[in-house]
PDB file of N, CA and C in Angstrom:
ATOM      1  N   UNK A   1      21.782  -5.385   9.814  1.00  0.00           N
ATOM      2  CA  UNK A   1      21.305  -6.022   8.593  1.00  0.00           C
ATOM      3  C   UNK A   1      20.418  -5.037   7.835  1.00  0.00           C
ATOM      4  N   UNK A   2      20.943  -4.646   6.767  1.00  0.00           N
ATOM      5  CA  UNK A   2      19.869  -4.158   5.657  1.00  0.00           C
ATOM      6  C   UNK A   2      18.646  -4.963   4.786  1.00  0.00           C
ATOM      7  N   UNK A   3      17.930  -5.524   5.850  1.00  0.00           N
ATOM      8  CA  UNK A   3      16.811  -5.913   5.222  1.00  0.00           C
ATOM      9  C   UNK A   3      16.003  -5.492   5.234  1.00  0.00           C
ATOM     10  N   UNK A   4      14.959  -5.374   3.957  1.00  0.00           N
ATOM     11  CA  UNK A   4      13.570  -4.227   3.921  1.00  0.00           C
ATOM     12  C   UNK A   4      12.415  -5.355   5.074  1.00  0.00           C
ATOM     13  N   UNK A   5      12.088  -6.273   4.684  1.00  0.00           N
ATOM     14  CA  UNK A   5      11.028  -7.071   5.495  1.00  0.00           C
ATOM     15  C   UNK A   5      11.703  -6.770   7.081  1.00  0.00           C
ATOM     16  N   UNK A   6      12.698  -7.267   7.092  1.00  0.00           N
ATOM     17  CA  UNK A   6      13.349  -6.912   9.077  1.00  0.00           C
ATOM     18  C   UNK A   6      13.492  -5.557   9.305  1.00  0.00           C
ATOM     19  N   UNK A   7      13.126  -4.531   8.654  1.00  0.00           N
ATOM     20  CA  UNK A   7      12.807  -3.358   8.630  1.00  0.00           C
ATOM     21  C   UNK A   7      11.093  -3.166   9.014  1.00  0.00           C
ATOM     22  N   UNK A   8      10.482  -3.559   8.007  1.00  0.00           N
ATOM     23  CA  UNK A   8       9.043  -3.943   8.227  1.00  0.00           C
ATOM     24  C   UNK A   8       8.450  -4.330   9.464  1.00  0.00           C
ATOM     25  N   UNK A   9       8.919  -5.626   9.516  1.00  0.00           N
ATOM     26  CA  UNK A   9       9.060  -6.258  10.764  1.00  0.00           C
ATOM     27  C   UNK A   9       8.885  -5.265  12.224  1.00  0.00           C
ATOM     28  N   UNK A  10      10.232  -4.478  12.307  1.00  0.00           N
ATOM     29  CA  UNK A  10      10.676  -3.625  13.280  1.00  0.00           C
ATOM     30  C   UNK A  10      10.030  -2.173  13.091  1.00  0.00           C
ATOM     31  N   UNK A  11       9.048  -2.425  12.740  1.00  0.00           N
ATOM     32  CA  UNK A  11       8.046  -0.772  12.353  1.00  0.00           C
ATOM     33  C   UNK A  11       8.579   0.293  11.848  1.00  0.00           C
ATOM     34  N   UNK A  12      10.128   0.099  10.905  1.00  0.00           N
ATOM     35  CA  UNK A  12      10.987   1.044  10.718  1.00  0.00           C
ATOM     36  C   UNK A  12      10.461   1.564   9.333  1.00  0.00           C
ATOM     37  N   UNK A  13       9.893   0.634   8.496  1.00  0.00           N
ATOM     38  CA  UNK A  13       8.782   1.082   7.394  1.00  0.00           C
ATOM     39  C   UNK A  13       7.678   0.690   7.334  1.00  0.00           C
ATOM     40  N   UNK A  14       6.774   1.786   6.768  1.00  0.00           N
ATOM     41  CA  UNK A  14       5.083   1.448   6.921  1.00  0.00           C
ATOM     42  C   UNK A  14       4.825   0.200   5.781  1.00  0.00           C
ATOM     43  N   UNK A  15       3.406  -0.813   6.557  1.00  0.00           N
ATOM     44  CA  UNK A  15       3.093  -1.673   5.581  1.00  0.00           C
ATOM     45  C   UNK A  15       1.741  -1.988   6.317  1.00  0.00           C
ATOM     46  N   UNK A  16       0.837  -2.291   5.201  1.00  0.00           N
ATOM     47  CA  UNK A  16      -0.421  -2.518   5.450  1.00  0.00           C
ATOM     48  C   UNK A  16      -1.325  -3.812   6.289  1.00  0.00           C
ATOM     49  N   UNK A  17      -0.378  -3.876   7.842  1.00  0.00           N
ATOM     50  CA  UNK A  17      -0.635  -5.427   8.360  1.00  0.00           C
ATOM     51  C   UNK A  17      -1.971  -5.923   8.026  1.00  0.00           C
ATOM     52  N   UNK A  18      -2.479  -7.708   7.980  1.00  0.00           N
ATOM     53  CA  UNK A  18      -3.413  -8.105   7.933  1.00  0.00           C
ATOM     54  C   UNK A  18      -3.101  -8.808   9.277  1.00  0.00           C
ATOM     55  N   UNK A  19      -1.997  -9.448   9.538  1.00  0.00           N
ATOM     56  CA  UNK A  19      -1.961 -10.874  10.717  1.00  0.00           C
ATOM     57  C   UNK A  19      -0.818 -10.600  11.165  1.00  0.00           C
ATOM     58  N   UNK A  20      -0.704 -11.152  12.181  1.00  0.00           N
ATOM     59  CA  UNK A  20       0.452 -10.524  13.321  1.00  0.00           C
ATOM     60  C   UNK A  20       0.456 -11.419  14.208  1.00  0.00           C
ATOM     61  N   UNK A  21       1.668 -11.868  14.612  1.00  0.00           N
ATOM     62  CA  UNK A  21       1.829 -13.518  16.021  1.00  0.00           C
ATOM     63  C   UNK A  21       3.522 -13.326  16.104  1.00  0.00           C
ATOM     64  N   UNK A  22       3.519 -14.223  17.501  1.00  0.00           N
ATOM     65  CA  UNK A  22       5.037 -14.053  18.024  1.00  0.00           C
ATOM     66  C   UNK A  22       6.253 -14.502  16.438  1.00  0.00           C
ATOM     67  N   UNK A  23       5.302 -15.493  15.527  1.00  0.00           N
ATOM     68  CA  UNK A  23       6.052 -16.172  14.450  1.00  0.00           C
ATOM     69  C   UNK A  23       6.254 -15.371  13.313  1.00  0.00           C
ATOM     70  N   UNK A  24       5.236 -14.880  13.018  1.00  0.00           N
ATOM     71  CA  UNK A  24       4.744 -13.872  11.632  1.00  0.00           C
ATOM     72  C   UNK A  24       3.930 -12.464  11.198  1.00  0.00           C
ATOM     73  N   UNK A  25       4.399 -12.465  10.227  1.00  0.00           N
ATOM     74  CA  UNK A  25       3.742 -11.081  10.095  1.00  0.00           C
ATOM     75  C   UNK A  25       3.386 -11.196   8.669  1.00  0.00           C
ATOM     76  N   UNK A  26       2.128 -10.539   8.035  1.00  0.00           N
ATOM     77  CA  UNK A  26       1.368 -10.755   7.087  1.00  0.00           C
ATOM     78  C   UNK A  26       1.423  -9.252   6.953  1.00  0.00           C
ATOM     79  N   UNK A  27       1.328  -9.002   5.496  1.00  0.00           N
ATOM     80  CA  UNK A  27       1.065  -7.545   5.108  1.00  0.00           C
ATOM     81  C   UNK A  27       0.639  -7.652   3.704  1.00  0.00           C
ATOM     82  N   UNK A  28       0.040  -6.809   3.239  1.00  0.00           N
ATOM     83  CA  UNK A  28      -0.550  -6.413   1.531  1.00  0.00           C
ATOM     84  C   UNK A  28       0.873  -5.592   0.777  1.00  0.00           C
ATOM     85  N   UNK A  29       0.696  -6.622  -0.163  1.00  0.00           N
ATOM     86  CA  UNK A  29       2.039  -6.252  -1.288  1.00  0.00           C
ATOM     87  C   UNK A  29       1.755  -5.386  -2.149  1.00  0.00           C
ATOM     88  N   UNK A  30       2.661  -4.627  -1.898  1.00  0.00           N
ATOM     89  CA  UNK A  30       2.565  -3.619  -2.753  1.00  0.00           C
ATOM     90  C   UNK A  30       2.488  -2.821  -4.172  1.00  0.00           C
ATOM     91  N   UNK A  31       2.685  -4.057  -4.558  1.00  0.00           N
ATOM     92  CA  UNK A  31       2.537  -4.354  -6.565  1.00  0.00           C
ATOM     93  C   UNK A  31       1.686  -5.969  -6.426  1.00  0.00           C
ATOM     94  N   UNK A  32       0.354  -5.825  -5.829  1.00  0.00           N
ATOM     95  CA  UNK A  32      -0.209  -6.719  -5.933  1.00  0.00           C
ATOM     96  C   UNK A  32      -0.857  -6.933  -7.334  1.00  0.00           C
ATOM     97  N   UNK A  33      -0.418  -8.378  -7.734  1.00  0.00           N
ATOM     98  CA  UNK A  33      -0.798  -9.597  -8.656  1.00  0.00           C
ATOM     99  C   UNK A  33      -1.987 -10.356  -8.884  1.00  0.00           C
ATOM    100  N   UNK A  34      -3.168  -9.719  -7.760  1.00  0.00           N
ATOM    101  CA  UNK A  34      -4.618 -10.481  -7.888  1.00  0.00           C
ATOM    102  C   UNK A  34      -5.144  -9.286  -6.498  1.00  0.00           C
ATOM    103  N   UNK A  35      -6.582  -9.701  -6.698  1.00  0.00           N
ATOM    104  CA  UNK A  35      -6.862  -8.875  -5.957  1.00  0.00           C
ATOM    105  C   UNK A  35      -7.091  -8.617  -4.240  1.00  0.00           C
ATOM    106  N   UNK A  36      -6.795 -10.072  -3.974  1.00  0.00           N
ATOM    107  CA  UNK A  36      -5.762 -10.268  -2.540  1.00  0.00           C
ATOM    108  C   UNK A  36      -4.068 -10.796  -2.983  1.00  0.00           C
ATOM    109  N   UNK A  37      -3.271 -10.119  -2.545  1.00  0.00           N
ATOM    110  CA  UNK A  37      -2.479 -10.459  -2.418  1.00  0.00           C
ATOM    111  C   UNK A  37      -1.508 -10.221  -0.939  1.00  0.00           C
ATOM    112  N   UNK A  38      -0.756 -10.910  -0.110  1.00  0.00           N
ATOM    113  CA  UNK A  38      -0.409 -10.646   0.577  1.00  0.00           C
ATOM    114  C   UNK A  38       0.817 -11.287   0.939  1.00  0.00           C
ATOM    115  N   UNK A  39       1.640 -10.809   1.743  1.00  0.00           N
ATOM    116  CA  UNK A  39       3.179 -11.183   2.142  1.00  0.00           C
ATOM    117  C   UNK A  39       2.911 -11.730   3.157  1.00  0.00           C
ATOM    118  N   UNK A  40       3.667 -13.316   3.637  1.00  0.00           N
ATOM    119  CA  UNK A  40       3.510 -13.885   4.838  1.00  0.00           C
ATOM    120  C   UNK A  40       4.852 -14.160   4.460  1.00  0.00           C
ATOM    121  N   UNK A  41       5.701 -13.387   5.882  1.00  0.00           N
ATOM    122  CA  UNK A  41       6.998 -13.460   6.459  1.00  0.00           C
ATOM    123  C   UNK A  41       7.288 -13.515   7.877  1.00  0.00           C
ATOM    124  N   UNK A  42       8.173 -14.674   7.812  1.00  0.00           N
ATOM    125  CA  UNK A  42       8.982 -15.122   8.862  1.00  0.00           C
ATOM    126  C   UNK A  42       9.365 -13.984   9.768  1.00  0.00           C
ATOM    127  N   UNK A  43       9.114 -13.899  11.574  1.00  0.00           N
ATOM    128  CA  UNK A  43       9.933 -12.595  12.201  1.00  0.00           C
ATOM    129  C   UNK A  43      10.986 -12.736  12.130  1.00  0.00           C
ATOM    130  N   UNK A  44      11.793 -14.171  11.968  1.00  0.00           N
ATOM    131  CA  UNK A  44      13.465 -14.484  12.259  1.00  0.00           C
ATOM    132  C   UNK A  44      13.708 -14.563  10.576  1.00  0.00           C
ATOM    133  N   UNK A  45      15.024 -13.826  10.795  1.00  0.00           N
ATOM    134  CA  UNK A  45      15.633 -13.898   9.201  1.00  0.00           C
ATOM    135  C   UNK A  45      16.119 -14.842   8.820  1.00  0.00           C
ATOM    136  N   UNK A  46      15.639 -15.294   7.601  1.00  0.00           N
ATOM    137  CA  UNK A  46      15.509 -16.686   6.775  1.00  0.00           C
ATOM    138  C   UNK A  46      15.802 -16.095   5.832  1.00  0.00           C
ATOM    139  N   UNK A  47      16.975 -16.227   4.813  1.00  0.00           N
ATOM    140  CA  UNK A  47      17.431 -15.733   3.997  1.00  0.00           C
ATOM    141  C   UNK A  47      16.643 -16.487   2.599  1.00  0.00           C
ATOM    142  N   UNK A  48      16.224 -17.608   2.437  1.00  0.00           N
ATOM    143  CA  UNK A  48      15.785 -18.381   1.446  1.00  0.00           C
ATOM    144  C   UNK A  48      14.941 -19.748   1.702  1.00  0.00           C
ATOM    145  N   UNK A  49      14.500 -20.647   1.222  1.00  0.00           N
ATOM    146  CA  UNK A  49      14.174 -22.213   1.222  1.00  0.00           C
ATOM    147  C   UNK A  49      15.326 -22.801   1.718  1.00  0.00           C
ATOM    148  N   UNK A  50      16.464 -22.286   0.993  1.00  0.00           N
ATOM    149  CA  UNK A  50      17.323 -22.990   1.014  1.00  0.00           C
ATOM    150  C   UNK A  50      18.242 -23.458   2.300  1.00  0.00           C
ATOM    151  N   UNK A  51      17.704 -22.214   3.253  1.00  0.00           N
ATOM    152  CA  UNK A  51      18.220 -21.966   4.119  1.00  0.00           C
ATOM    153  C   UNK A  51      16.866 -22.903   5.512  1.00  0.00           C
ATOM    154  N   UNK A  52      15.773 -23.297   4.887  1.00  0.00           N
ATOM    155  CA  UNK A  52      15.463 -24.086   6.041  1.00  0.00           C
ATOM    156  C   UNK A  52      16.021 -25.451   6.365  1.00  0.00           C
ATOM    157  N   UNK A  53      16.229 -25.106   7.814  1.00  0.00           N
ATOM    158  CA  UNK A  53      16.439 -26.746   8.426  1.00  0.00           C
ATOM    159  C   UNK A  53      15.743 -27.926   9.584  1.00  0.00           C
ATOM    160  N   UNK A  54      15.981 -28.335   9.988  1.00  0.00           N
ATOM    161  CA  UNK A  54      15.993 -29.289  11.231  1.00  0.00           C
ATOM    162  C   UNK A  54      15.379 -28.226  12.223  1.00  0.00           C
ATOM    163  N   UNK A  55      15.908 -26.855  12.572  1.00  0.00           N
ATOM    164  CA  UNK A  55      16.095 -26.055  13.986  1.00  0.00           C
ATOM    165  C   UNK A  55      15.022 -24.871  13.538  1.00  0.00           C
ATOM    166  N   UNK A  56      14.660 -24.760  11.969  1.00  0.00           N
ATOM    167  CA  UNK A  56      13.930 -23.664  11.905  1.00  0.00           C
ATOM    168  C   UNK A  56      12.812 -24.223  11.311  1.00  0.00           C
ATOM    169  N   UNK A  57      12.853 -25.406  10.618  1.00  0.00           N
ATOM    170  CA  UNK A  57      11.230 -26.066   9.865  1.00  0.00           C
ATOM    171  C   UNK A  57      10.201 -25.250  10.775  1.00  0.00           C
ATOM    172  N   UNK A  58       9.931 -25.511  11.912  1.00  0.00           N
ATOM    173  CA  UNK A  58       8.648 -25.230  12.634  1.00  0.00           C
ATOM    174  C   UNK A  58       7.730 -23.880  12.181  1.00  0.00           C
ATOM    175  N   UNK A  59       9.345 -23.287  11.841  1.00  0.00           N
ATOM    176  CA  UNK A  59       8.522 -21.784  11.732  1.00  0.00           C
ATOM    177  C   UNK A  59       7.660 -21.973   9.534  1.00  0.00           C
ATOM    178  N   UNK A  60       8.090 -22.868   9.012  1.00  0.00           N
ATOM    179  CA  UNK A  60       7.569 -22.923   8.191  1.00  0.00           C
ATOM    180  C   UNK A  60       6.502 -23.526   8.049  1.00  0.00           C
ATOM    181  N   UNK A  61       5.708 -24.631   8.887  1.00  0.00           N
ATOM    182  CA  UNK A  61       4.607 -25.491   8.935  1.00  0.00           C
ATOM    183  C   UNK A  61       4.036 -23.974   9.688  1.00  0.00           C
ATOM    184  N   UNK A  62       4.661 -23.194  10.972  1.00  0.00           N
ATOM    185  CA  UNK A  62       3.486 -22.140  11.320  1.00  0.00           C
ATOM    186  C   UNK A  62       3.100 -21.301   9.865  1.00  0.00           C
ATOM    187  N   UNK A  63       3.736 -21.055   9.410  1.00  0.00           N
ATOM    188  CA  UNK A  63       3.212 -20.215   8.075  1.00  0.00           C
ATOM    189  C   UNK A  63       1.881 -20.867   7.099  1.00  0.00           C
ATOM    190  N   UNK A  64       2.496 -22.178   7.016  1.00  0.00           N
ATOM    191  CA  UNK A  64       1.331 -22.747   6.885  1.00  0.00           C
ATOM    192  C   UNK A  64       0.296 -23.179   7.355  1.00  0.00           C
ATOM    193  N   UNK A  65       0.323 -22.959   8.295  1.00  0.00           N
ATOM    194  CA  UNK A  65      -0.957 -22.841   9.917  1.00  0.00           C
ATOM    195  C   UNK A  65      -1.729 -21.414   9.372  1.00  0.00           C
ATOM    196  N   UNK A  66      -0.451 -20.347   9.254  1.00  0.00           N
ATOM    197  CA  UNK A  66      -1.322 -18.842   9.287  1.00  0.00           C
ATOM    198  C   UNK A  66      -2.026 -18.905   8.122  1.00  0.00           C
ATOM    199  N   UNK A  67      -1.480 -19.325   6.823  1.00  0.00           N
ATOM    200  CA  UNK A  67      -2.099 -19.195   5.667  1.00  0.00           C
ATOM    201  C   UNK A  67      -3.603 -20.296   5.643  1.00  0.00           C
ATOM    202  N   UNK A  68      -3.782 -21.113   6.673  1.00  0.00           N
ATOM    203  CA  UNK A  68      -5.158 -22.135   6.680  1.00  0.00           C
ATOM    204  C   UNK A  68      -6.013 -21.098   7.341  1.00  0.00           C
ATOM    205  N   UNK A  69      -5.726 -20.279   8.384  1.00  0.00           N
ATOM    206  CA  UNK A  69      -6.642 -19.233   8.820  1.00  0.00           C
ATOM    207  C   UNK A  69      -6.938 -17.946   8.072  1.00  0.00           C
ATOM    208  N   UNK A  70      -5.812 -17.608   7.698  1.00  0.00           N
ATOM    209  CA  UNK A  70      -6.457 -16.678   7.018  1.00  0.00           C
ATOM    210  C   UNK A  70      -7.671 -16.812   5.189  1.00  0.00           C
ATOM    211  N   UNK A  71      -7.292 -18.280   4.443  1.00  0.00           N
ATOM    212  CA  UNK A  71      -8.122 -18.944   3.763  1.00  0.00           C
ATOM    213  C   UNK A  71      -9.193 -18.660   4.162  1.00  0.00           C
ATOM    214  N   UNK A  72      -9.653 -19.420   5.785  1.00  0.00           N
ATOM    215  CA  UNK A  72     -10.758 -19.382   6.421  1.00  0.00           C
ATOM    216  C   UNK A  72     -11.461 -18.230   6.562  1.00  0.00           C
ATOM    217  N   UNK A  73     -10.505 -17.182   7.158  1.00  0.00           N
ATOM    218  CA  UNK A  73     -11.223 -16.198   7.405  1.00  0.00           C
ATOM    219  C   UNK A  73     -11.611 -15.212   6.388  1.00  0.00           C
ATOM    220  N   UNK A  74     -11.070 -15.414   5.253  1.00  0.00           N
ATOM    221  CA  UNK A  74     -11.388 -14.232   4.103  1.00  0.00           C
ATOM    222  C   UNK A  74     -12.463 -14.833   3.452  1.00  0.00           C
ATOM    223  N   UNK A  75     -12.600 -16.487   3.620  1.00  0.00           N
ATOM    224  CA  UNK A  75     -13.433 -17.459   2.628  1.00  0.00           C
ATOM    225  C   UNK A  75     -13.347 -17.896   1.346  1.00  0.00           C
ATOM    226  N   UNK A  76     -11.920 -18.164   1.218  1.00  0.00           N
ATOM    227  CA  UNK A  76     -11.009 -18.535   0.335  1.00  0.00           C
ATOM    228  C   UNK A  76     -11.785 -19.915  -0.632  1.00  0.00           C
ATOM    229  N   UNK A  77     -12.995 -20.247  -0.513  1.00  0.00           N
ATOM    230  CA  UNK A  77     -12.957 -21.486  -1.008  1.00  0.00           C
ATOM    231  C   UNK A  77     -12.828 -21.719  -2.059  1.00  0.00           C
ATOM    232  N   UNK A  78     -13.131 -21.012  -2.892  1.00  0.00           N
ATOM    233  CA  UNK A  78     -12.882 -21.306  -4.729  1.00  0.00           C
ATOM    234  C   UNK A  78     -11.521 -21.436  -5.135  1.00  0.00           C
ATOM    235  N   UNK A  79     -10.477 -20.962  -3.786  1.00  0.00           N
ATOM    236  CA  UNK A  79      -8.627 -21.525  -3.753  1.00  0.00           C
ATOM    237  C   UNK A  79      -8.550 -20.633  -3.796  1.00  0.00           C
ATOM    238  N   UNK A  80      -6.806 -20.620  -4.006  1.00  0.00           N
ATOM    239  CA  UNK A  80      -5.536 -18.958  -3.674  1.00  0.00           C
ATOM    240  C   UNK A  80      -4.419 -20.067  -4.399  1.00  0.00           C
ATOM    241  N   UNK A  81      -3.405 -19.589  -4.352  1.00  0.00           N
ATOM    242  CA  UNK A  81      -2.173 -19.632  -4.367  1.00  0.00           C
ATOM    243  C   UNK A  81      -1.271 -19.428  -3.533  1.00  0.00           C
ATOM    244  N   UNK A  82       0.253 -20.456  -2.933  1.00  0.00           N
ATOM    245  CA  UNK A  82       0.778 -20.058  -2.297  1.00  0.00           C
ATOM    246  C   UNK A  82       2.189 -20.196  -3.225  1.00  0.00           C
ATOM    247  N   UNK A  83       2.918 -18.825  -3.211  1.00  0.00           N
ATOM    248  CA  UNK A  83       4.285 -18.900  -3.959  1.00  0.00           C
ATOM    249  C   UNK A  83       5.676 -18.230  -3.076  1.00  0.00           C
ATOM    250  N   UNK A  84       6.603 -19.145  -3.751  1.00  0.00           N
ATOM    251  CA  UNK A  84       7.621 -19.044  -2.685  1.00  0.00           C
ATOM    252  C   UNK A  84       8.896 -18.949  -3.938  1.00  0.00           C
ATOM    253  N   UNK A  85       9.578 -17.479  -4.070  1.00  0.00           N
ATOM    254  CA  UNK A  85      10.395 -17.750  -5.237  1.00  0.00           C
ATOM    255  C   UNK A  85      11.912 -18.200  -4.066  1.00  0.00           C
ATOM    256  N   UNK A  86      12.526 -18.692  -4.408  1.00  0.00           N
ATOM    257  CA  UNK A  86      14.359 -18.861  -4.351  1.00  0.00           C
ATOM    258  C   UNK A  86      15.473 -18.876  -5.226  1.00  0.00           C
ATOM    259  N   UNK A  87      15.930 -17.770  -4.786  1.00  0.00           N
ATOM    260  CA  UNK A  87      16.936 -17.001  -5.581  1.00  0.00           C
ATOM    261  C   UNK A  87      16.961 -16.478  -6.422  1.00  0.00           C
ATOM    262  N   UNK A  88      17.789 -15.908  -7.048  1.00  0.00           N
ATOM    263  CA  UNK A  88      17.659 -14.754  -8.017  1.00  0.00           C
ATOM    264  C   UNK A  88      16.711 -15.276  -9.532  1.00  0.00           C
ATOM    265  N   UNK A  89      17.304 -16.611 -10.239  1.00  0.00           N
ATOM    266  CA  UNK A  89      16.788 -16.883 -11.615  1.00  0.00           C
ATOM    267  C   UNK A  89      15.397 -17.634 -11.125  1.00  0.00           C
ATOM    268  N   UNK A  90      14.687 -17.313  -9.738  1.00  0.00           N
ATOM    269  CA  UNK A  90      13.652 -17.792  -9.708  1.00  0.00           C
ATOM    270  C   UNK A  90      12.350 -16.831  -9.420  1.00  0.00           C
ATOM    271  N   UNK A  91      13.354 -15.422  -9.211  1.00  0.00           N
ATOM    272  CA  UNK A  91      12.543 -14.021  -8.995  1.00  0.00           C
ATOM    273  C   UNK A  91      12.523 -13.493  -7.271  1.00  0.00           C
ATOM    274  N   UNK A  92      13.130 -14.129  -6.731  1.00  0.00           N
ATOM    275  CA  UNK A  92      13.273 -13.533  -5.795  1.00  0.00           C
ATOM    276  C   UNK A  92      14.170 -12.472  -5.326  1.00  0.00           C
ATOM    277  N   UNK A  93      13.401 -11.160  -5.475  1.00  0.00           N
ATOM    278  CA  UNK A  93      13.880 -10.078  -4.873  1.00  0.00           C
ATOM    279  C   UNK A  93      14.699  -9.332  -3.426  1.00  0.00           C
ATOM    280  N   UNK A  94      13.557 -10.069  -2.729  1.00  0.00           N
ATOM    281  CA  UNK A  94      14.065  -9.536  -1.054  1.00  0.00           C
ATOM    282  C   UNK A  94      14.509 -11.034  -0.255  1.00  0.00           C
ATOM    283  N   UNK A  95      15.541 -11.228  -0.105  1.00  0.00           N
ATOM    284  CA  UNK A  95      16.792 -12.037   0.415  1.00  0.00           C
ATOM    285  C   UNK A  95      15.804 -12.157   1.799  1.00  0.00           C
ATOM    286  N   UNK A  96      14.850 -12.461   2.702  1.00  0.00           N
ATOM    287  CA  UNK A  96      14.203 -13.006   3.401  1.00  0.00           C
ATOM    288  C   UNK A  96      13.086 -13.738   3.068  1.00  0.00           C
ATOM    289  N   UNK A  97      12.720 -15.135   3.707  1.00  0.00           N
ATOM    290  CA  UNK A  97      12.311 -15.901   2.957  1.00  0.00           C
ATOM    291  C   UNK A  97      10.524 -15.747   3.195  1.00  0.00           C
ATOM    292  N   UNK A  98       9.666 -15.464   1.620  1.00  0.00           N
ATOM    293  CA  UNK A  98       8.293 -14.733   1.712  1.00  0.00           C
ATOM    294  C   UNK A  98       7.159 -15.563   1.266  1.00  0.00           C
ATOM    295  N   UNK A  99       6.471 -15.707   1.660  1.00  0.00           N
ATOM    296  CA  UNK A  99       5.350 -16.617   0.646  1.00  0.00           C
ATOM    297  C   UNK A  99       4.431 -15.474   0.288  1.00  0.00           C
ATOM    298  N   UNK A 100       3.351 -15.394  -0.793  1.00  0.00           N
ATOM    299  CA  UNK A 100       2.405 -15.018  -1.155  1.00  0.00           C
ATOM    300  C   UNK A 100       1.332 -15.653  -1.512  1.00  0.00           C
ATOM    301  N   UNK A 101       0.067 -15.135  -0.882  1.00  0.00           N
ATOM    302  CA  UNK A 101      -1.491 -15.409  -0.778  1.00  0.00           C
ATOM    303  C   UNK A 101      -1.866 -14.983  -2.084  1.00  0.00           C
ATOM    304  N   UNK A 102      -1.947 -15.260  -2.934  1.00  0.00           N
ATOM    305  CA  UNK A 102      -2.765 -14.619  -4.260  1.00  0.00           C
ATOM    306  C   UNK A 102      -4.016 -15.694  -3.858  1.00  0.00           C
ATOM    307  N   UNK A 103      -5.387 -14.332  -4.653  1.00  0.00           N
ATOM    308  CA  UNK A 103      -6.406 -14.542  -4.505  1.00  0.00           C
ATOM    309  C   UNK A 103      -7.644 -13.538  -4.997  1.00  0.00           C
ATOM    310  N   UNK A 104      -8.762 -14.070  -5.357  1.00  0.00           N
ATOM    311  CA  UNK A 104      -9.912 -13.130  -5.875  1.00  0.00           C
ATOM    312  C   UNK A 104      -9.849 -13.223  -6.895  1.00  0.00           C
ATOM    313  N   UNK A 105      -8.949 -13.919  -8.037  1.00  0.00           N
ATOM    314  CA  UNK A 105      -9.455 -14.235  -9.505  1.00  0.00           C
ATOM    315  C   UNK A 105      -9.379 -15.452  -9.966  1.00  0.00           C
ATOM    316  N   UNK A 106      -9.085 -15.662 -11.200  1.00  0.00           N
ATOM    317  CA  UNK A 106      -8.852 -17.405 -11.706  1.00  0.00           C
ATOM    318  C   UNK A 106      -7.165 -17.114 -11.891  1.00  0.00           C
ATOM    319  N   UNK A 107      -6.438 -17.858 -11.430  1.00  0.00           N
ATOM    320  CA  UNK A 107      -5.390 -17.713 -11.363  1.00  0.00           C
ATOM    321  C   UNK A 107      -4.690 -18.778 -12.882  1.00  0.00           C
ATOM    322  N   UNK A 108      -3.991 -18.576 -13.479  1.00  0.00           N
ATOM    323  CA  UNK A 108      -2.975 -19.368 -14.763  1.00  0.00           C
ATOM    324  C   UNK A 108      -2.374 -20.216 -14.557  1.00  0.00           C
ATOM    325  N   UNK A 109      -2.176 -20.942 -15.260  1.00  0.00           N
ATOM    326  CA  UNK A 109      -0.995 -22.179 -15.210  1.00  0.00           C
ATOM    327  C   UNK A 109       0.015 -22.465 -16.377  1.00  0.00           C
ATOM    328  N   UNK A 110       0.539 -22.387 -16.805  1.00  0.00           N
ATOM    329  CA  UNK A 110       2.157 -21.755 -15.866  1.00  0.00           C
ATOM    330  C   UNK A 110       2.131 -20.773 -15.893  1.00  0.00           C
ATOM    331  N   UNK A 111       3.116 -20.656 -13.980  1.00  0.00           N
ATOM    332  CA  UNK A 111       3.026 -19.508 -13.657  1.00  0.00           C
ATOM    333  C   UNK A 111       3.472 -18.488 -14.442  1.00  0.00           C
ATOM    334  N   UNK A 112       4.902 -18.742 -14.613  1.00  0.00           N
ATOM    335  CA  UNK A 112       5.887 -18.010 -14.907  1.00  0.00           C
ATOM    336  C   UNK A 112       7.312 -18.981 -16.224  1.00  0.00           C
TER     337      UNK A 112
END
């Protein structure tokens, strides 16, 4: 599989870890959008939203487990953002499925 994140993942390209567990892996994006920003991705390839089910949900409530700790631990309280694009006319670039932590400014509404 030519995927850049399952590349990532597999230490085959460098990326700036924050969080790391048997489920996930967290790293700083690289055309960051605020002044935390960070990638929280799935270790098992999840091609999209679209693609969660019944057999893989779990691993998406853990993401949202990782993203309540790391809130905590940076001291997120004034909020963040969590964004999840699917598919192409929604901006999603890398075909594994990514959320992003934006954080450290006043964030807009609408997004996009």
């Amino acid at each position: 599989m030519d995927c850049i994140f399952c590349k990532i993942i597999n230490g085959e390209l460098p990326s700036k870890k924050i969080y790391e567990d048997d489920i996930v892996y967290v790293f700083e994006d690289i055309a960051p959008a605020a002044p935390i920003h960070y990638l929280i991705i799935p270790k098992e390839h999840i091609s999209s939203a679209k693609e969660i089910t019944p057999e893989n949900s779990h691993i998406i409530a853990h993401i949202y487990e990782v993203v309540a700790k790391l809130a905590k631990d940076l001291k997120l309280e004034d909020g963040f953002r969590i964004v999840n694009n699917c598919g192409e006319m929604a901006g999603q670039t890398v075909f594994h499925i990514h959320f992003h932590l934006l954080a450290g400014r006043k964030l807009e509404w609408p997004a996009g």
